[in-house]
C-alpha atoms as a PDB file:
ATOM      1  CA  UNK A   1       0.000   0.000   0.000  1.00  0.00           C
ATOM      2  CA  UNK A   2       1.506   3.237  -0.579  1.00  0.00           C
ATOM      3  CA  UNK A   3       0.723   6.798   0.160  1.00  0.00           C
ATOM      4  CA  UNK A   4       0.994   6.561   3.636  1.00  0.00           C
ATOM      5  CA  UNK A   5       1.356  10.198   4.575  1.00  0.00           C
ATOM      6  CA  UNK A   6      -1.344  12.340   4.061  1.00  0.00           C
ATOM      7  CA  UNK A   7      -0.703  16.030   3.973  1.00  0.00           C
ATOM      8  CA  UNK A   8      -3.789  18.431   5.452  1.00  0.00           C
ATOM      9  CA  UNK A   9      -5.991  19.598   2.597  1.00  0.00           C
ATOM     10  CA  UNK A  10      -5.175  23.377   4.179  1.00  0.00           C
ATOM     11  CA  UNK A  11      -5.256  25.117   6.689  1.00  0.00           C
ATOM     12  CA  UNK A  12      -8.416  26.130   7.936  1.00  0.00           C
ATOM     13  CA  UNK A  13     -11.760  24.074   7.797  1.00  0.00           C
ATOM     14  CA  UNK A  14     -12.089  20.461   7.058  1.00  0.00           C
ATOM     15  CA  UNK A  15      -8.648  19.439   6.537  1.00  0.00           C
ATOM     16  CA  UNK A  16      -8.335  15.827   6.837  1.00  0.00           C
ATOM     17  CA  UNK A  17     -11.520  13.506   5.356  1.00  0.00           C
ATOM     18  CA  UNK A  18     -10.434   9.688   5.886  1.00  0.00           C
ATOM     19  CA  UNK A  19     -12.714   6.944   5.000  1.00  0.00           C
ATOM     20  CA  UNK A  20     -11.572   3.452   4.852  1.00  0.00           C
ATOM     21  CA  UNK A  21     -12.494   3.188   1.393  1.00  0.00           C
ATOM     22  CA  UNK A  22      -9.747   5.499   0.669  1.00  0.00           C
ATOM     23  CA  UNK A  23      -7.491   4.265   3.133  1.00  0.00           C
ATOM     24  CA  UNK A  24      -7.983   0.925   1.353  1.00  0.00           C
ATOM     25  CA  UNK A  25      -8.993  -0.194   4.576  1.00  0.00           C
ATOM     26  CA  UNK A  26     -12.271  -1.683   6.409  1.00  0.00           C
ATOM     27  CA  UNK A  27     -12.608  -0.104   9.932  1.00  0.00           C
ATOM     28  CA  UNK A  28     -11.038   3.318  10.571  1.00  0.00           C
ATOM     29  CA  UNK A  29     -12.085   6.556   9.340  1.00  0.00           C
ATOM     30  CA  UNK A  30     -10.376  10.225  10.344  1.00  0.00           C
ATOM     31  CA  UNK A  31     -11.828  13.996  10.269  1.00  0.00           C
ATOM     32  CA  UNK A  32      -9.867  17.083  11.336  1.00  0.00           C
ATOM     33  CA  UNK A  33     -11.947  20.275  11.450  1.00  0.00           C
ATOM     34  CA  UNK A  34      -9.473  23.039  12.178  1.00  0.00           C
ATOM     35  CA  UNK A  35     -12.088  26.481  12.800  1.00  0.00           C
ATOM     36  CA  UNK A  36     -11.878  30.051  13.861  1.00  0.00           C
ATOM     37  CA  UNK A  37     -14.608  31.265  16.296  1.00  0.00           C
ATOM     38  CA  UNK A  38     -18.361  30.900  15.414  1.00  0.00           C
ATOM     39  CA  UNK A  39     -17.542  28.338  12.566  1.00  0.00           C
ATOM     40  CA  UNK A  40     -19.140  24.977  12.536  1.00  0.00           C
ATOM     41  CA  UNK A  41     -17.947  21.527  12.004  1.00  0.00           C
ATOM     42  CA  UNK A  42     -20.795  18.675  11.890  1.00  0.00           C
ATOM     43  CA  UNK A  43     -21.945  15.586  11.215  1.00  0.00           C
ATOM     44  CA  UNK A  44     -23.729  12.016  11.203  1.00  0.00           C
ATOM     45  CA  UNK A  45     -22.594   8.547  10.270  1.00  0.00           C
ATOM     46  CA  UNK A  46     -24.259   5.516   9.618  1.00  0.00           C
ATOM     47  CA  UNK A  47     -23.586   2.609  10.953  1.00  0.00           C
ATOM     48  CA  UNK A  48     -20.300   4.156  12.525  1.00  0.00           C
ATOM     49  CA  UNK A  49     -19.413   5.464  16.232  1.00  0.00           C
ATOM     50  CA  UNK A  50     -17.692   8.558  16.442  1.00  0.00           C
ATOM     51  CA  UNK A  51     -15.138  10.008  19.353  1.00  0.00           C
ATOM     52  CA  UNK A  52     -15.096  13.720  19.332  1.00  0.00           C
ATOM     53  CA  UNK A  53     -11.663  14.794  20.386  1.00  0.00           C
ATOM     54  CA  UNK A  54     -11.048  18.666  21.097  1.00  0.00           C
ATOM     55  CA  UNK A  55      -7.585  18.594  20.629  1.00  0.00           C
ATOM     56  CA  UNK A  56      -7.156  22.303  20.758  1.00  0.00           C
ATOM     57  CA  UNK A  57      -9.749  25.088  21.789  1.00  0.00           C
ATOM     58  CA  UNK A  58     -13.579  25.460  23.109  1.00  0.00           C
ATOM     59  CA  UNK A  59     -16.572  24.818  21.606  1.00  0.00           C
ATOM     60  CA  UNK A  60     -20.343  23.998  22.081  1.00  0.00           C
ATOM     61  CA  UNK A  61     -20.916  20.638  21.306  1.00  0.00           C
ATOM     62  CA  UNK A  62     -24.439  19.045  20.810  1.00  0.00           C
ATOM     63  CA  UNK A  63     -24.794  15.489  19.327  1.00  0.00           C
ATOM     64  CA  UNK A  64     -28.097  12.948  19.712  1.00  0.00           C
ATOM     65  CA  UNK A  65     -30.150  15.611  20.248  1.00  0.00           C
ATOM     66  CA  UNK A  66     -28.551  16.334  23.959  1.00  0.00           C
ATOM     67  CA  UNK A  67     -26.584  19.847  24.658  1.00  0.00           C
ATOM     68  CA  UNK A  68     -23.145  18.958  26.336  1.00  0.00           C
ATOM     69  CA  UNK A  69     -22.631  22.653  26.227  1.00  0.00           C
ATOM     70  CA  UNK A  70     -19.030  24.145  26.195  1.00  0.00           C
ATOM     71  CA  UNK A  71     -16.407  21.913  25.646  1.00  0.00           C
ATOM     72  CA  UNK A  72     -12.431  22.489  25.339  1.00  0.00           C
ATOM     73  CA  UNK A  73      -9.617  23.891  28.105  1.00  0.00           C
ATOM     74  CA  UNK A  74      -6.184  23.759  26.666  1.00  0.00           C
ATOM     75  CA  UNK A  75      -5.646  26.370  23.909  1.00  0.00           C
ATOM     76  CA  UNK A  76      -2.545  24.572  23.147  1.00  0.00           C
ATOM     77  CA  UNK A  77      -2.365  20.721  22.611  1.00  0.00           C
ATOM     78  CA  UNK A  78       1.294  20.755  23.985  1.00  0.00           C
ATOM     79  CA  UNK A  79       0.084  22.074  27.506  1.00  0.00           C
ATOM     80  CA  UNK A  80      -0.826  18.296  27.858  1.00  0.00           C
ATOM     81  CA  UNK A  81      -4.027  18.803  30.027  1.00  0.00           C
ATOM     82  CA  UNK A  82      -6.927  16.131  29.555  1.00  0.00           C
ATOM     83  CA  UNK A  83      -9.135  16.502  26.635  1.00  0.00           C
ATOM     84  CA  UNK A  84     -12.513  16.804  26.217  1.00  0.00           C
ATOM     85  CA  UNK A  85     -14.049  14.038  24.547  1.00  0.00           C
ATOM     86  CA  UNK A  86     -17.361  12.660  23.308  1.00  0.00           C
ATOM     87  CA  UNK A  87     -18.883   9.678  22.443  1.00  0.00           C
ATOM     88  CA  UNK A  88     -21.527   9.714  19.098  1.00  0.00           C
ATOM     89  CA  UNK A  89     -23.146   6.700  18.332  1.00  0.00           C
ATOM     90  CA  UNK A  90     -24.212   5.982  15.241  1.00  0.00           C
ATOM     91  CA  UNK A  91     -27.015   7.521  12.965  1.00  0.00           C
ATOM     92  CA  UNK A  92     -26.580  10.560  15.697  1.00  0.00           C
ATOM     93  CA  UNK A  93     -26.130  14.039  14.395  1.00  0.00           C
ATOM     94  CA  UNK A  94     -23.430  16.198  15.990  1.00  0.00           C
ATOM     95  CA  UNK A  95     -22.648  20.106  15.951  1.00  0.00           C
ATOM     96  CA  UNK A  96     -20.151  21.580  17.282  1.00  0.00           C
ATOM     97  CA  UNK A  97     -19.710  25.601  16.840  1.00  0.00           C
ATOM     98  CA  UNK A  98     -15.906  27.245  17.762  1.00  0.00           C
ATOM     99  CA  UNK A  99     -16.039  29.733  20.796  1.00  0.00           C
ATOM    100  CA  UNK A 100     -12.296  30.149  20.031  1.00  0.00           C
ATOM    101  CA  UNK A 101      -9.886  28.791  17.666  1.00  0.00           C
ATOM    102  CA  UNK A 102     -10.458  24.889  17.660  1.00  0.00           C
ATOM    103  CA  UNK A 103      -8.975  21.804  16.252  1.00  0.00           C
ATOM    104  CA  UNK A 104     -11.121  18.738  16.343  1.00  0.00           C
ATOM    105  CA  UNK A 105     -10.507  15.735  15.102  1.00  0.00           C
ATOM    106  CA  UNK A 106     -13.483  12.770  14.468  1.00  0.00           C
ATOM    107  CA  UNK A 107     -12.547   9.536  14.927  1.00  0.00           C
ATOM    108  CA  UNK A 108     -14.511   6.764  13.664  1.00  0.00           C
ATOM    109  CA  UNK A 109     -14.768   2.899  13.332  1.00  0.00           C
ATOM    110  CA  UNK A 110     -18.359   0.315  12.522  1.00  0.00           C
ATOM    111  CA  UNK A 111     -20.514   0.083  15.174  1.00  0.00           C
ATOM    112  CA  UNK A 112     -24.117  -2.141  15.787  1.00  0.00           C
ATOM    113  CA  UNK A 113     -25.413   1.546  17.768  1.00  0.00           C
ATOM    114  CA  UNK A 114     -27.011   0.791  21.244  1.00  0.00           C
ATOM    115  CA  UNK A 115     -24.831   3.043  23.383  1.00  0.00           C
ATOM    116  CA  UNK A 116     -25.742   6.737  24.442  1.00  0.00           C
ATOM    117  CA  UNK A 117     -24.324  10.009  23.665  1.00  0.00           C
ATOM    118  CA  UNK A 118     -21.614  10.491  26.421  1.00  0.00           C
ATOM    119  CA  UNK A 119     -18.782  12.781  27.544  1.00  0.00           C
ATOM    120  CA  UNK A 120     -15.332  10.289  27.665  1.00  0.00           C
ATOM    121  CA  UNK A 121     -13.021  13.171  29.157  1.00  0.00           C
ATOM    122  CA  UNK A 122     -11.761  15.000  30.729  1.00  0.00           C
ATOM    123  CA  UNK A 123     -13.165  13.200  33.646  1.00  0.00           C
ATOM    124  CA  UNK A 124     -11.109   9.787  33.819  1.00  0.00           C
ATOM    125  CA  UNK A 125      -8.243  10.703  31.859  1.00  0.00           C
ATOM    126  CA  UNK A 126      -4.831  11.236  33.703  1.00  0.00           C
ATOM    127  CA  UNK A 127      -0.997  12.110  32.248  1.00  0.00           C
ATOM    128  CA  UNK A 128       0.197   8.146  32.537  1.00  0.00           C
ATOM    129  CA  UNK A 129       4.200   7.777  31.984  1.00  0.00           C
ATOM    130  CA  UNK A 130       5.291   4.788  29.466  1.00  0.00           C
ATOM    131  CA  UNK A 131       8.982   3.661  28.891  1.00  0.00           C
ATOM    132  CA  UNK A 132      12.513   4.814  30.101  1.00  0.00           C
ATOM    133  CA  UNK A 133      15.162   6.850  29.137  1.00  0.00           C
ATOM    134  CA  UNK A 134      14.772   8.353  25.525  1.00  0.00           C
ATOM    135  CA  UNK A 135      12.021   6.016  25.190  1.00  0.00           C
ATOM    136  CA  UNK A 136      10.046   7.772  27.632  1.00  0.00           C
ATOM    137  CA  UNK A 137       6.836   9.300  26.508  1.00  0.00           C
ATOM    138  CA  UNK A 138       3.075  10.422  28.100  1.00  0.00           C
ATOM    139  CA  UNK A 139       0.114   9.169  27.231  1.00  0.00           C
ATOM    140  CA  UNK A 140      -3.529  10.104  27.779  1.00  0.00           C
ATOM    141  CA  UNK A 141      -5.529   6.916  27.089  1.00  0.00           C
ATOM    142  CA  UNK A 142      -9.087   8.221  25.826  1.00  0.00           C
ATOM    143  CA  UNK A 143     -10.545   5.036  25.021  1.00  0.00           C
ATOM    144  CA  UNK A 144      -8.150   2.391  25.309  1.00  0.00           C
ATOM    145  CA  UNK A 145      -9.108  -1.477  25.914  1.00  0.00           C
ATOM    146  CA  UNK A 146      -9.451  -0.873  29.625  1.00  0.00           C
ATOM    147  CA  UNK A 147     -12.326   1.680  29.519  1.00  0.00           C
ATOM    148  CA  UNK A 148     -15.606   0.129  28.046  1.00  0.00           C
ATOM    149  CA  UNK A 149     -16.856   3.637  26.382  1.00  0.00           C
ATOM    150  CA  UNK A 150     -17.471   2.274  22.539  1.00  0.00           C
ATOM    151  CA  UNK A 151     -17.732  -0.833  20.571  1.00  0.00           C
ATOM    152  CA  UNK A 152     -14.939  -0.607  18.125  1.00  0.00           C
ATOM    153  CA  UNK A 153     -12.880   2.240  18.446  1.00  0.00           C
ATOM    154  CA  UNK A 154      -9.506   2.421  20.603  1.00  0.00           C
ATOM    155  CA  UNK A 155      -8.326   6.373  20.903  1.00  0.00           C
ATOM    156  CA  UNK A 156      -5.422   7.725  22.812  1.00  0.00           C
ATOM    157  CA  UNK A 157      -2.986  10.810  22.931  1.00  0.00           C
ATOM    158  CA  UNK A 158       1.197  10.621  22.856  1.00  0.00           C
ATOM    159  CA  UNK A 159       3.480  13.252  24.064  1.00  0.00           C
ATOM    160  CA  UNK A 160       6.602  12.388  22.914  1.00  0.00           C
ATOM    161  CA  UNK A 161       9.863  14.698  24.502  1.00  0.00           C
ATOM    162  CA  UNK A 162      12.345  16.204  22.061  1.00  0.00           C
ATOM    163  CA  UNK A 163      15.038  13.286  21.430  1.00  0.00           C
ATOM    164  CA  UNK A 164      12.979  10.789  22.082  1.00  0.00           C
ATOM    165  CA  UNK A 165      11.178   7.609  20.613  1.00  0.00           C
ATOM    166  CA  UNK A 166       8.077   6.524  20.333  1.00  0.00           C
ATOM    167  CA  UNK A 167       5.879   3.813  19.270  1.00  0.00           C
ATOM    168  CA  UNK A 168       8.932   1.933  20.067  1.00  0.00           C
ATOM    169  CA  UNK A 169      10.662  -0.993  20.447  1.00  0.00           C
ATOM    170  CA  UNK A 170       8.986  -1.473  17.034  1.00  0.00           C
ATOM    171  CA  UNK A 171       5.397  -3.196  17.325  1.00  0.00           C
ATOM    172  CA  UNK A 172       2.838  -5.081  14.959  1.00  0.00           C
ATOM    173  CA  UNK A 173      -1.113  -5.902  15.577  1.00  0.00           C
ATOM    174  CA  UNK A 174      -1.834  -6.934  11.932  1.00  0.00           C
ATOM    175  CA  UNK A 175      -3.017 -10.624  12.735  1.00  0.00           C
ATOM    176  CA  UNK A 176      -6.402 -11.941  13.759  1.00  0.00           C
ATOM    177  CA  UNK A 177      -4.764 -14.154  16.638  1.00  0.00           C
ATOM    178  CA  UNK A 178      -6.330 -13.362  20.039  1.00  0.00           C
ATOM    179  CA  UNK A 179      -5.263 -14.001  22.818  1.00  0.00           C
ATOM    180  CA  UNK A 180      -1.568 -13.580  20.696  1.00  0.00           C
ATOM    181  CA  UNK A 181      -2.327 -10.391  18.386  1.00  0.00           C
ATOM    182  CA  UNK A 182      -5.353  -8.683  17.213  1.00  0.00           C
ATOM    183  CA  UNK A 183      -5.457  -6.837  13.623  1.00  0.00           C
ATOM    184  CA  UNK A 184      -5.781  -3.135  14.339  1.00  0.00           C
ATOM    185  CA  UNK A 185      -5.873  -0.709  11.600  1.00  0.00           C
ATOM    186  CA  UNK A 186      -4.289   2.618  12.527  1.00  0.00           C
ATOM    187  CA  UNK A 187      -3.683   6.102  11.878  1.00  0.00           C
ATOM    188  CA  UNK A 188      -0.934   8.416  13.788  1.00  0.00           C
ATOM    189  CA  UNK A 189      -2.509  12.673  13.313  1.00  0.00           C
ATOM    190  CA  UNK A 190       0.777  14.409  13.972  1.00  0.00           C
ATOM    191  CA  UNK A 191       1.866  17.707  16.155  1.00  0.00           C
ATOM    192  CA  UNK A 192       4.825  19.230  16.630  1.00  0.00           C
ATOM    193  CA  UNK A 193       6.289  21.953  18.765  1.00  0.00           C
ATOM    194  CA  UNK A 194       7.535  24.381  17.075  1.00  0.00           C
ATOM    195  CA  UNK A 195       5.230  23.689  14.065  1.00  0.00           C
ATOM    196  CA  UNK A 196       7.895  24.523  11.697  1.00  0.00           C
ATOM    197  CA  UNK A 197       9.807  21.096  13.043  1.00  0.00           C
ATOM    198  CA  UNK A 198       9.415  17.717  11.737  1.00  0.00           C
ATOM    199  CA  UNK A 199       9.459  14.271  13.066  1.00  0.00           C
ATOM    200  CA  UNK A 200      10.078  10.871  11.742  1.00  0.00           C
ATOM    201  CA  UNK A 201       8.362   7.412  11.669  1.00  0.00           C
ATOM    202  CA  UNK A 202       9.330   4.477   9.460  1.00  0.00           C
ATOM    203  CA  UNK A 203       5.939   1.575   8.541  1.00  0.00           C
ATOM    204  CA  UNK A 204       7.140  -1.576   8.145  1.00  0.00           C
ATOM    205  CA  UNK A 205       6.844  -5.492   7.525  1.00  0.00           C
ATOM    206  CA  UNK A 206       8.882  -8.198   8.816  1.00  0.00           C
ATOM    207  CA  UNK A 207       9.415  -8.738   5.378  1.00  0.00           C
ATOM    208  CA  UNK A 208       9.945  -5.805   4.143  1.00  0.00           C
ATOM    209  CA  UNK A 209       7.318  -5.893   1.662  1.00  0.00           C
ATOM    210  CA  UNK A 210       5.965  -3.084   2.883  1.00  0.00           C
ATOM    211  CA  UNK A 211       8.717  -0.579   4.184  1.00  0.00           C
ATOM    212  CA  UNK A 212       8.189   3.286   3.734  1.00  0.00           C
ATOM    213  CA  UNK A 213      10.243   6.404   5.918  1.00  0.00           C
ATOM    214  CA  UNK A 214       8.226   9.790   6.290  1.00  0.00           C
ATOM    215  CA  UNK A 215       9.023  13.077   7.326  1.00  0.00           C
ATOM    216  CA  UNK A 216       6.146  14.122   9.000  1.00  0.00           C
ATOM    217  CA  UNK A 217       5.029  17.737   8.931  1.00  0.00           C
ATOM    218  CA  UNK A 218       2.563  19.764  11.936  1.00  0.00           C
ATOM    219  CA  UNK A 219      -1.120  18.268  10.741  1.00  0.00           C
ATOM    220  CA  UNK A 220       0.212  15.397   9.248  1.00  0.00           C
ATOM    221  CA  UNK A 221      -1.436  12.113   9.223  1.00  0.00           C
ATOM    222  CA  UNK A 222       0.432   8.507   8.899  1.00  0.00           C
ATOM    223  CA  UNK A 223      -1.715   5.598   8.140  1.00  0.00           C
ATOM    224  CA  UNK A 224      -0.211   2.302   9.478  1.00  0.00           C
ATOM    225  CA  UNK A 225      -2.284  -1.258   7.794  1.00  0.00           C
ATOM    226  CA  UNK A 226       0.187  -3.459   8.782  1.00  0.00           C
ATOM    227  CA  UNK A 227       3.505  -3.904   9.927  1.00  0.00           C
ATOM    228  CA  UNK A 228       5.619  -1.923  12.736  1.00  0.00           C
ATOM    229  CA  UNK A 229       5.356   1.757  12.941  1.00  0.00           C
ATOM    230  CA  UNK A 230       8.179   3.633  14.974  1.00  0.00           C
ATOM    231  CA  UNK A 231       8.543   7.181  15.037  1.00  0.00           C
ATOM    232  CA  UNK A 232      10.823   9.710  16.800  1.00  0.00           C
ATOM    233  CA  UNK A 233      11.297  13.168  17.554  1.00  0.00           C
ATOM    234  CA  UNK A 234      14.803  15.024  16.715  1.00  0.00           C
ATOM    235  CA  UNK A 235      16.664  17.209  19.196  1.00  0.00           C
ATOM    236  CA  UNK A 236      14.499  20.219  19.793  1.00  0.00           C
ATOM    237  CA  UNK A 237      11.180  18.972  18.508  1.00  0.00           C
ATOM    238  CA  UNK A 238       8.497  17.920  20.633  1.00  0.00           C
ATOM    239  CA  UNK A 239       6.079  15.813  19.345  1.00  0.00           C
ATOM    240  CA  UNK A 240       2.183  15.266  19.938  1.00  0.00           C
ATOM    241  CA  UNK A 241       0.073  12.288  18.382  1.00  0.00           C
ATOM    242  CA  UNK A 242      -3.562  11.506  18.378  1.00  0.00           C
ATOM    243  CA  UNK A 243      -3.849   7.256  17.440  1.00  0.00           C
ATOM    244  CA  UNK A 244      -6.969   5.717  16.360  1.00  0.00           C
ATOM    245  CA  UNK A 245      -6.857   1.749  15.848  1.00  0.00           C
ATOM    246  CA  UNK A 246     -10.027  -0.158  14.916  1.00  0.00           C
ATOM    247  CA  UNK A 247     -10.735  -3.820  13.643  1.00  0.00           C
ATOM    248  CA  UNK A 248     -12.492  -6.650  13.883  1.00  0.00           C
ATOM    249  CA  UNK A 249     -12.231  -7.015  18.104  1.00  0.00           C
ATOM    250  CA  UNK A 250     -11.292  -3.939  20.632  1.00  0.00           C
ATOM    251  CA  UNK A 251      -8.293  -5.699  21.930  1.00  0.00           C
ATOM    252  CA  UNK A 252      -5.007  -4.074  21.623  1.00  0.00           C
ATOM    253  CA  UNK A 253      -2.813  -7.207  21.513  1.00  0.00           C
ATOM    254  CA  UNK A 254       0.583  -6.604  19.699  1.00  0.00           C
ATOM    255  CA  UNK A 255       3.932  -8.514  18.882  1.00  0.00           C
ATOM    256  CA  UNK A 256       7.893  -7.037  19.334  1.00  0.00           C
ATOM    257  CA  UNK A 257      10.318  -7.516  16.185  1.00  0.00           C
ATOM    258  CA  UNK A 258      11.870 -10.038  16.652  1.00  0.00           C
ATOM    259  CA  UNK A 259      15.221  -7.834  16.501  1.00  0.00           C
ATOM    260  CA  UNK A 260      14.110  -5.910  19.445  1.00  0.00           C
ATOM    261  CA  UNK A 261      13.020  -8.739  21.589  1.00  0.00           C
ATOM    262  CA  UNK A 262      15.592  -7.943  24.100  1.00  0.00           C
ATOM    263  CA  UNK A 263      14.612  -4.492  24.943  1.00  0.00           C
ATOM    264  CA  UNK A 264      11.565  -5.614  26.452  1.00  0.00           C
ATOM    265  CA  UNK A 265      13.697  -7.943  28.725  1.00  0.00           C
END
């Protein structure tokens, strides 16, 4: 599969529009609405849940005909604070109208409906540290396996330091193996601080059938099918990403390269 990096559309309105038809894929599906204040972002999906993420900024949110009012508190994704989330099932219109400059991003995956309209953060979301040394990163798990908030989808936040790695050792979930491995599509949608930096991540196969290197730009987004998907930060860049992983079970079960066994001894 190539084209793996996807560039933002622009800069202002609805800037990334991922379905899995043209991913090439059959469960994940990406929005990001970037707005200026009054401007609306909205939508409805059949047959799909949604996560509303407010990476950046405040806005009134309504979806399935409830008001969650004003939602939003970091103007800045890189002050790290918990975001506000929300939880659309399917078939369920949703508004949401920019009090202030906003980023949102709308992360999708199928769903068989049945659950309610809900708020998923900030309220149960806390900073958790993974890894050591210049592997270190911090993580804000949204909707991870351990939280039973949709059917499909599996949503967290990265923080990764200047000089460090992430997504690392490098990792796979491409096979339908549970307990073992679970196949998780995924996509990485990329920040960086300053903007004008870059970051890296390589996708790979054990094979190398599949084996592409990106530079990856501020509002980038880096769609993983299969294989491992490492990235880093250079010296001076710190960098934010928002992962979504869906498939056919919400179970994130993955395997180590077998080169980099030994770092998780």
């Amino acid at each position: 599969m190539a084209g793996l990096l996807r560039k933002p559309g622009g800069t202002s309105g609805h800037v990334h529009a991922l379905t899995p038809e043209a991913a090439g894929w059959g469960h994940v599906g990406f929005d990001l609405w970037r707005l200026g204040p009054g401007e609306v972002a909205e939508g409805r999906l059949e047959g799909r849940e949604a996560i509303l993420v407010l990476v950046e900024g405040h806005a009134d949110v309504t979806a399935a005909g409830q008001d969650f009012g004003r939602m939003g508190e970091r103007l800045d994704v890189f002050e790290k604070t918990a975001p506000h989330c929300l939880y659309v099932p399917p078939g369920a219109e949703w508004r949401a109208v920019a009090a202030t400059g906003v980023t949102l991003a709308v992360c999708t995956a199928p769903s068989p409906g049945g659950r309610p309209a809900q708020r998923l953060g900030p309220e149960g979301i806390a900073l958790e540290d993974r890894g050591a040394g210049t592997n270190l990163r911090h993580i804000n798990n949204i909707a991870m396996e351990g939280r039973d908030v949709a059917d499909s989808l599996l949503v967290t936040e990265v923080f990764t330091p200047a000089g460090h790695w992430s997504s690392y050792p490098p990792h796979r979930h491409d096979e339908d193996d549970f307990p073992n491995l679970t196949y998780l599509e995924e996509t990485y949608y990329h920040r960086l601080n300053p903007a004008s930096g870059f970051g890296i991540q390589r996708v790979f196969t054990d094979d190398l059938s599949l084996d592409e290197t990106m530079a990856v730009g501020d509002h980038d987004l880096v769609l993983v099918p299969r294989g491992h998907h490492p990235c880093a930060a250079p010296h001076g860049v710190e960098m934010y990403y928002l992962n979504v992983m869906a498939g056919p079970r919400r179970a994130w079960r993955f395997r180590t390269h077998p080169d980099f066994e030994w770092l998780m001894r």
